[in-house]
PDB file of N, CA and C in Angstrom:
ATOM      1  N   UNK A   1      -8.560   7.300   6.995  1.00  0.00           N
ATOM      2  CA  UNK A   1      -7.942   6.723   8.203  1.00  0.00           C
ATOM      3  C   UNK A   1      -6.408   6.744   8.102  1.00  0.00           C
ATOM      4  N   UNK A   2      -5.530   6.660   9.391  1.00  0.00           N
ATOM      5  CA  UNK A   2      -4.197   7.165   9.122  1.00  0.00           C
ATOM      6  C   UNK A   2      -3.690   5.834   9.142  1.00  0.00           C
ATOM      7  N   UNK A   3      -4.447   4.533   9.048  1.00  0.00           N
ATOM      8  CA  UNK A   3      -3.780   3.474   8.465  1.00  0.00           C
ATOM      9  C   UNK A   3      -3.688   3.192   7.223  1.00  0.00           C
ATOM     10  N   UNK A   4      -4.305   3.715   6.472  1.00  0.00           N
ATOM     11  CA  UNK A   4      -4.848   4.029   4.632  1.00  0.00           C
ATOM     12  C   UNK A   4      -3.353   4.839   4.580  1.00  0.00           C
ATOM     13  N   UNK A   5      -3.634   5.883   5.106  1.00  0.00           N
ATOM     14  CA  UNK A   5      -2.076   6.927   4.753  1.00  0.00           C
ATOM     15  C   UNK A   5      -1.038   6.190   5.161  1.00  0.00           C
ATOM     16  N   UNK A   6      -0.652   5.443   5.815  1.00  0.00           N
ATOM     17  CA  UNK A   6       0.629   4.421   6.082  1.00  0.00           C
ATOM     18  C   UNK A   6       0.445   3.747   4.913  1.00  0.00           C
ATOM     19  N   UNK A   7      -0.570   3.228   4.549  1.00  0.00           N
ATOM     20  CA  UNK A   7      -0.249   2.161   3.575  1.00  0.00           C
ATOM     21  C   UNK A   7       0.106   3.109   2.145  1.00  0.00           C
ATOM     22  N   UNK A   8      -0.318   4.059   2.046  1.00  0.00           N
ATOM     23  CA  UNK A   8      -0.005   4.626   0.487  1.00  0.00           C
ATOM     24  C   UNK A   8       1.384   5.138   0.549  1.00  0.00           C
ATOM     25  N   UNK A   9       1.899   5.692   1.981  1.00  0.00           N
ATOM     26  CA  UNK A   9       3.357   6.283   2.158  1.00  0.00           C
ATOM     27  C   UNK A   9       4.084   5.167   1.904  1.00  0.00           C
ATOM     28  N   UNK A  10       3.878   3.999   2.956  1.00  0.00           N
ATOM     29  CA  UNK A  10       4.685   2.646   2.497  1.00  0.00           C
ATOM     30  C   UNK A  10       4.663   2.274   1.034  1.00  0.00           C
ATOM     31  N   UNK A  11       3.709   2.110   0.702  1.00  0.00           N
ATOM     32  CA  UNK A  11       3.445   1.773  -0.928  1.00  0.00           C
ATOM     33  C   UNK A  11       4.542   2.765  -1.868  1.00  0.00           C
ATOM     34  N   UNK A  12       4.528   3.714  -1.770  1.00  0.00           N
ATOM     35  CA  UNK A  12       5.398   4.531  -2.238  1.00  0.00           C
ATOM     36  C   UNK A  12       6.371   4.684  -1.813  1.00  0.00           C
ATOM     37  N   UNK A  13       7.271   4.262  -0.905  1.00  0.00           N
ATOM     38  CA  UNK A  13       8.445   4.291  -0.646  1.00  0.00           C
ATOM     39  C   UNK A  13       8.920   2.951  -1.332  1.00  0.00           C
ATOM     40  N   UNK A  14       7.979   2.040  -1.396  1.00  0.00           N
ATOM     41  CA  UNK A  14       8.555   1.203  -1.428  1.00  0.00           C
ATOM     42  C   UNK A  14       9.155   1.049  -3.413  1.00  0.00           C
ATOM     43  N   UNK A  15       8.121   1.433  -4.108  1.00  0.00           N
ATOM     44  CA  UNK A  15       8.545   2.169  -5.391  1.00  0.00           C
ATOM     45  C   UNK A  15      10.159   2.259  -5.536  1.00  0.00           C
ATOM     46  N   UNK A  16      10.668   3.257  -4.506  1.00  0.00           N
ATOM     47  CA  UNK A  16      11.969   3.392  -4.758  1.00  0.00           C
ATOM     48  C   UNK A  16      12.915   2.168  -4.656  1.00  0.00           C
ATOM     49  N   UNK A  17      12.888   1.253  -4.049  1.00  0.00           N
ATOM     50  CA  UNK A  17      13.303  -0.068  -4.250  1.00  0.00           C
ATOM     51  C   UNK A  17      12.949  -0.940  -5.422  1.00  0.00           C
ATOM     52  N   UNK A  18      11.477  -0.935  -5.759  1.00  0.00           N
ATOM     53  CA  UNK A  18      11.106  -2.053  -6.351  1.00  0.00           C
ATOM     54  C   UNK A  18      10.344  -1.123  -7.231  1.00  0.00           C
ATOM     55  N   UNK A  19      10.331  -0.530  -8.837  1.00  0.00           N
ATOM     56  CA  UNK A  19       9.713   0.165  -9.450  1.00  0.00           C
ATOM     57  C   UNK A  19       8.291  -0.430 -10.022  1.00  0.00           C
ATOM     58  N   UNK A  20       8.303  -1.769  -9.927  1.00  0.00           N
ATOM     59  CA  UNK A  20       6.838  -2.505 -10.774  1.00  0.00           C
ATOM     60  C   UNK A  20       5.988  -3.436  -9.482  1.00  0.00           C
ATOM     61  N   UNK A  21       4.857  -3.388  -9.725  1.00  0.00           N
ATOM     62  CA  UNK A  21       4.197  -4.791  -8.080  1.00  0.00           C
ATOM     63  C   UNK A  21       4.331  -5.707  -8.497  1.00  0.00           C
ATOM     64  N   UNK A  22       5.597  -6.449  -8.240  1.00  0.00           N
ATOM     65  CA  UNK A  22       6.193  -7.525  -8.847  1.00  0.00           C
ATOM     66  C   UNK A  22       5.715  -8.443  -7.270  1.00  0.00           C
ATOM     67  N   UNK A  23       6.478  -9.553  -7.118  1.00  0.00           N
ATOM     68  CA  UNK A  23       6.685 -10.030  -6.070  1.00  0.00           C
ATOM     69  C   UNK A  23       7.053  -9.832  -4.861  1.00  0.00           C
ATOM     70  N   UNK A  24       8.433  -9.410  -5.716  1.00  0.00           N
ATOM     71  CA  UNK A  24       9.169  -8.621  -4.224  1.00  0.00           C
ATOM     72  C   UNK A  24       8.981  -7.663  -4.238  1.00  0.00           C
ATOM     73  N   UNK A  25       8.018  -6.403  -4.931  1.00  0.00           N
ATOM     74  CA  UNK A  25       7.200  -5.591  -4.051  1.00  0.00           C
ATOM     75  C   UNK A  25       6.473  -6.059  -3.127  1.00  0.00           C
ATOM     76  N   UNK A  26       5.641  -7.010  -2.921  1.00  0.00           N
ATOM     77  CA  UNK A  26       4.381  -7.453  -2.306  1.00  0.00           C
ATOM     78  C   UNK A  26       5.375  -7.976  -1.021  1.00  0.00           C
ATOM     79  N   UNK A  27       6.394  -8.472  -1.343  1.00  0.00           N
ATOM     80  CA  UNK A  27       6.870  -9.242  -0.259  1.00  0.00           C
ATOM     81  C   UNK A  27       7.682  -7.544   0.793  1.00  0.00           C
ATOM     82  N   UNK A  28       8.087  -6.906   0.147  1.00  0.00           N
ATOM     83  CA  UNK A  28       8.824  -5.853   0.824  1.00  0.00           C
ATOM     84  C   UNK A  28       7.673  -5.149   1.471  1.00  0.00           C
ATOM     85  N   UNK A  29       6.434  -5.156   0.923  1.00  0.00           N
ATOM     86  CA  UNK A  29       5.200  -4.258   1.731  1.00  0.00           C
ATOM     87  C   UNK A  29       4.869  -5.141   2.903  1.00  0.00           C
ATOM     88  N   UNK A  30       4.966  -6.369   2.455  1.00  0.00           N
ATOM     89  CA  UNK A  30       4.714  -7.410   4.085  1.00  0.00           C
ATOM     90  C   UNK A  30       5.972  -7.083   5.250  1.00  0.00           C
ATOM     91  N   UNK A  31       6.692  -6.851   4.713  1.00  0.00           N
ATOM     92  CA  UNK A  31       8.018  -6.972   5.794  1.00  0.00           C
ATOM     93  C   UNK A  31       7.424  -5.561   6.283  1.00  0.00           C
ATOM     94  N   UNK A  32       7.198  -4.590   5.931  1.00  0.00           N
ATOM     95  CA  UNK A  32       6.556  -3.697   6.680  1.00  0.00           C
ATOM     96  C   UNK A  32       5.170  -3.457   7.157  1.00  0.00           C
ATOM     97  N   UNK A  33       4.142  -3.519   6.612  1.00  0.00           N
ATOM     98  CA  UNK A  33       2.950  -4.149   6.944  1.00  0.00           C
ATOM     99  C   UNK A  33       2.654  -5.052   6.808  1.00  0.00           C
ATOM    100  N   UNK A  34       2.251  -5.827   7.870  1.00  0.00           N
ATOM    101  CA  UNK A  34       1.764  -7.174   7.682  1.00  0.00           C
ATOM    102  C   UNK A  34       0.101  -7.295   7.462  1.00  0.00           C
ATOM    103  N   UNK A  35      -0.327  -6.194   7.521  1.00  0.00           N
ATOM    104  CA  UNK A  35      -1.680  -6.083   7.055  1.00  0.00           C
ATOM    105  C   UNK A  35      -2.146  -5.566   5.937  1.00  0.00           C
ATOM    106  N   UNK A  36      -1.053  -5.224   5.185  1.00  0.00           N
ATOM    107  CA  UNK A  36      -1.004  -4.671   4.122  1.00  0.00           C
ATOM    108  C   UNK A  36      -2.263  -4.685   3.236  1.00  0.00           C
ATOM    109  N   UNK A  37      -2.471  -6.630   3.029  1.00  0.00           N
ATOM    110  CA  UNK A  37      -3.650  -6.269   1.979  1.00  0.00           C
ATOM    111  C   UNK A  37      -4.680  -6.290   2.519  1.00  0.00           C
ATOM    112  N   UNK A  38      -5.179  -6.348   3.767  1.00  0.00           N
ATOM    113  CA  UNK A  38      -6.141  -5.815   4.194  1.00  0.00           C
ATOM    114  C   UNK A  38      -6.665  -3.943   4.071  1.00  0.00           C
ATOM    115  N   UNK A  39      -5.806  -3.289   3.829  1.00  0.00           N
ATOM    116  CA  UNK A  39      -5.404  -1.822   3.986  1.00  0.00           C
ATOM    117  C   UNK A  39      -5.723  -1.738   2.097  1.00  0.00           C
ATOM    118  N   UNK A  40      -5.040  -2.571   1.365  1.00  0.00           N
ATOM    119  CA  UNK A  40      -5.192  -2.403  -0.304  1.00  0.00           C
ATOM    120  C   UNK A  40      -6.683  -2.886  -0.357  1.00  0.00           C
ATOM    121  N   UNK A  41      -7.306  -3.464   0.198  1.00  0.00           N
ATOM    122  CA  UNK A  41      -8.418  -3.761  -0.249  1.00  0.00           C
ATOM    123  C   UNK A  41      -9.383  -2.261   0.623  1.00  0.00           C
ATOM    124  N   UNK A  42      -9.159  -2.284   1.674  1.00  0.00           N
ATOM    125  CA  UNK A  42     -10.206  -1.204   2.097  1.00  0.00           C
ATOM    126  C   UNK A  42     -10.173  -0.138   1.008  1.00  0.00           C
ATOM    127  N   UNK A  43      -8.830   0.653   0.574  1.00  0.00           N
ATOM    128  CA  UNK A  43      -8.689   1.417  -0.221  1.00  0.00           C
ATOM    129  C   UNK A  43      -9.134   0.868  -2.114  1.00  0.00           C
ATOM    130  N   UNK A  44      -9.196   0.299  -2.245  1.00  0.00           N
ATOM    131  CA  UNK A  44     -10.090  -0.967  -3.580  1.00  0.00           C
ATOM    132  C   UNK A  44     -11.400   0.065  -3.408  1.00  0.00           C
ATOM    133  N   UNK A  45     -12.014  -0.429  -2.318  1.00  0.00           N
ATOM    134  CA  UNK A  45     -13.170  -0.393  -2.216  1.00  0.00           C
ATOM    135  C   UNK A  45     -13.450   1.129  -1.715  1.00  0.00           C
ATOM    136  N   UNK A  46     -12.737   2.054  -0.420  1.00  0.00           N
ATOM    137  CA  UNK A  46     -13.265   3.551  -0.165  1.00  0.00           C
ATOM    138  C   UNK A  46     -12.580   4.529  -1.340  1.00  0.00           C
ATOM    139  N   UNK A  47     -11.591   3.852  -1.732  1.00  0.00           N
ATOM    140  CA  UNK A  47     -10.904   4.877  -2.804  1.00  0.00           C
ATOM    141  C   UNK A  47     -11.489   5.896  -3.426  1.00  0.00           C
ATOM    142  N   UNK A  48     -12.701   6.100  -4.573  1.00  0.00           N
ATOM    143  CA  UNK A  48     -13.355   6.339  -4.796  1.00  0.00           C
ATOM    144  C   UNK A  48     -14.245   7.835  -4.419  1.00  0.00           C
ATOM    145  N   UNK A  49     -14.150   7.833  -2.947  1.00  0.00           N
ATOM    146  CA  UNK A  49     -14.656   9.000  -2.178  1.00  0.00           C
ATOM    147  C   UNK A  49     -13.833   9.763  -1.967  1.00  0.00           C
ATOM    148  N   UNK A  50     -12.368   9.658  -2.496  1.00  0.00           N
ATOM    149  CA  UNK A  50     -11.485  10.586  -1.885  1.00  0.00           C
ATOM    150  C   UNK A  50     -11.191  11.201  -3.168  1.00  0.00           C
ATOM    151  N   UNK A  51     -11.032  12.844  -2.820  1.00  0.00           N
ATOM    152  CA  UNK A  51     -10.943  13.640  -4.090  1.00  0.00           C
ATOM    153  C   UNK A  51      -9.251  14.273  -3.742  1.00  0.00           C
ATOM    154  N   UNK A  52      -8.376  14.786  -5.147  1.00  0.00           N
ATOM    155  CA  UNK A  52      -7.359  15.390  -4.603  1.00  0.00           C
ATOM    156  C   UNK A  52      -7.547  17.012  -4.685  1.00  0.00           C
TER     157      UNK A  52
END
């Protein structure tokens, strides 16, 4: 789903700011998704099925 791919692009951009999932990673992924961990958990759980 291309909300899964927002969340891994965000997730990774956000890297360049914040190198570890510290706090203020979690807090910088909210300022951009606010659904964020709804999106980390779907991917928790479909991850798995996706091959590279």
């Amino acid at each position: 789903p291309m909300s899964i791919v927002d969340y891994v692009v965000v997730h990774e951009l956000v890297h360049l700011k914040e190198k570890n999932h510290t706090q203020k990673f979690w807090e910088i992924m909210g300022t951009v998704l606010a659904d964020y961990e709804k999106r980390k958990e779907w991917l928790k759980v479909n991850g798995n099925y996706f091959e590279i």
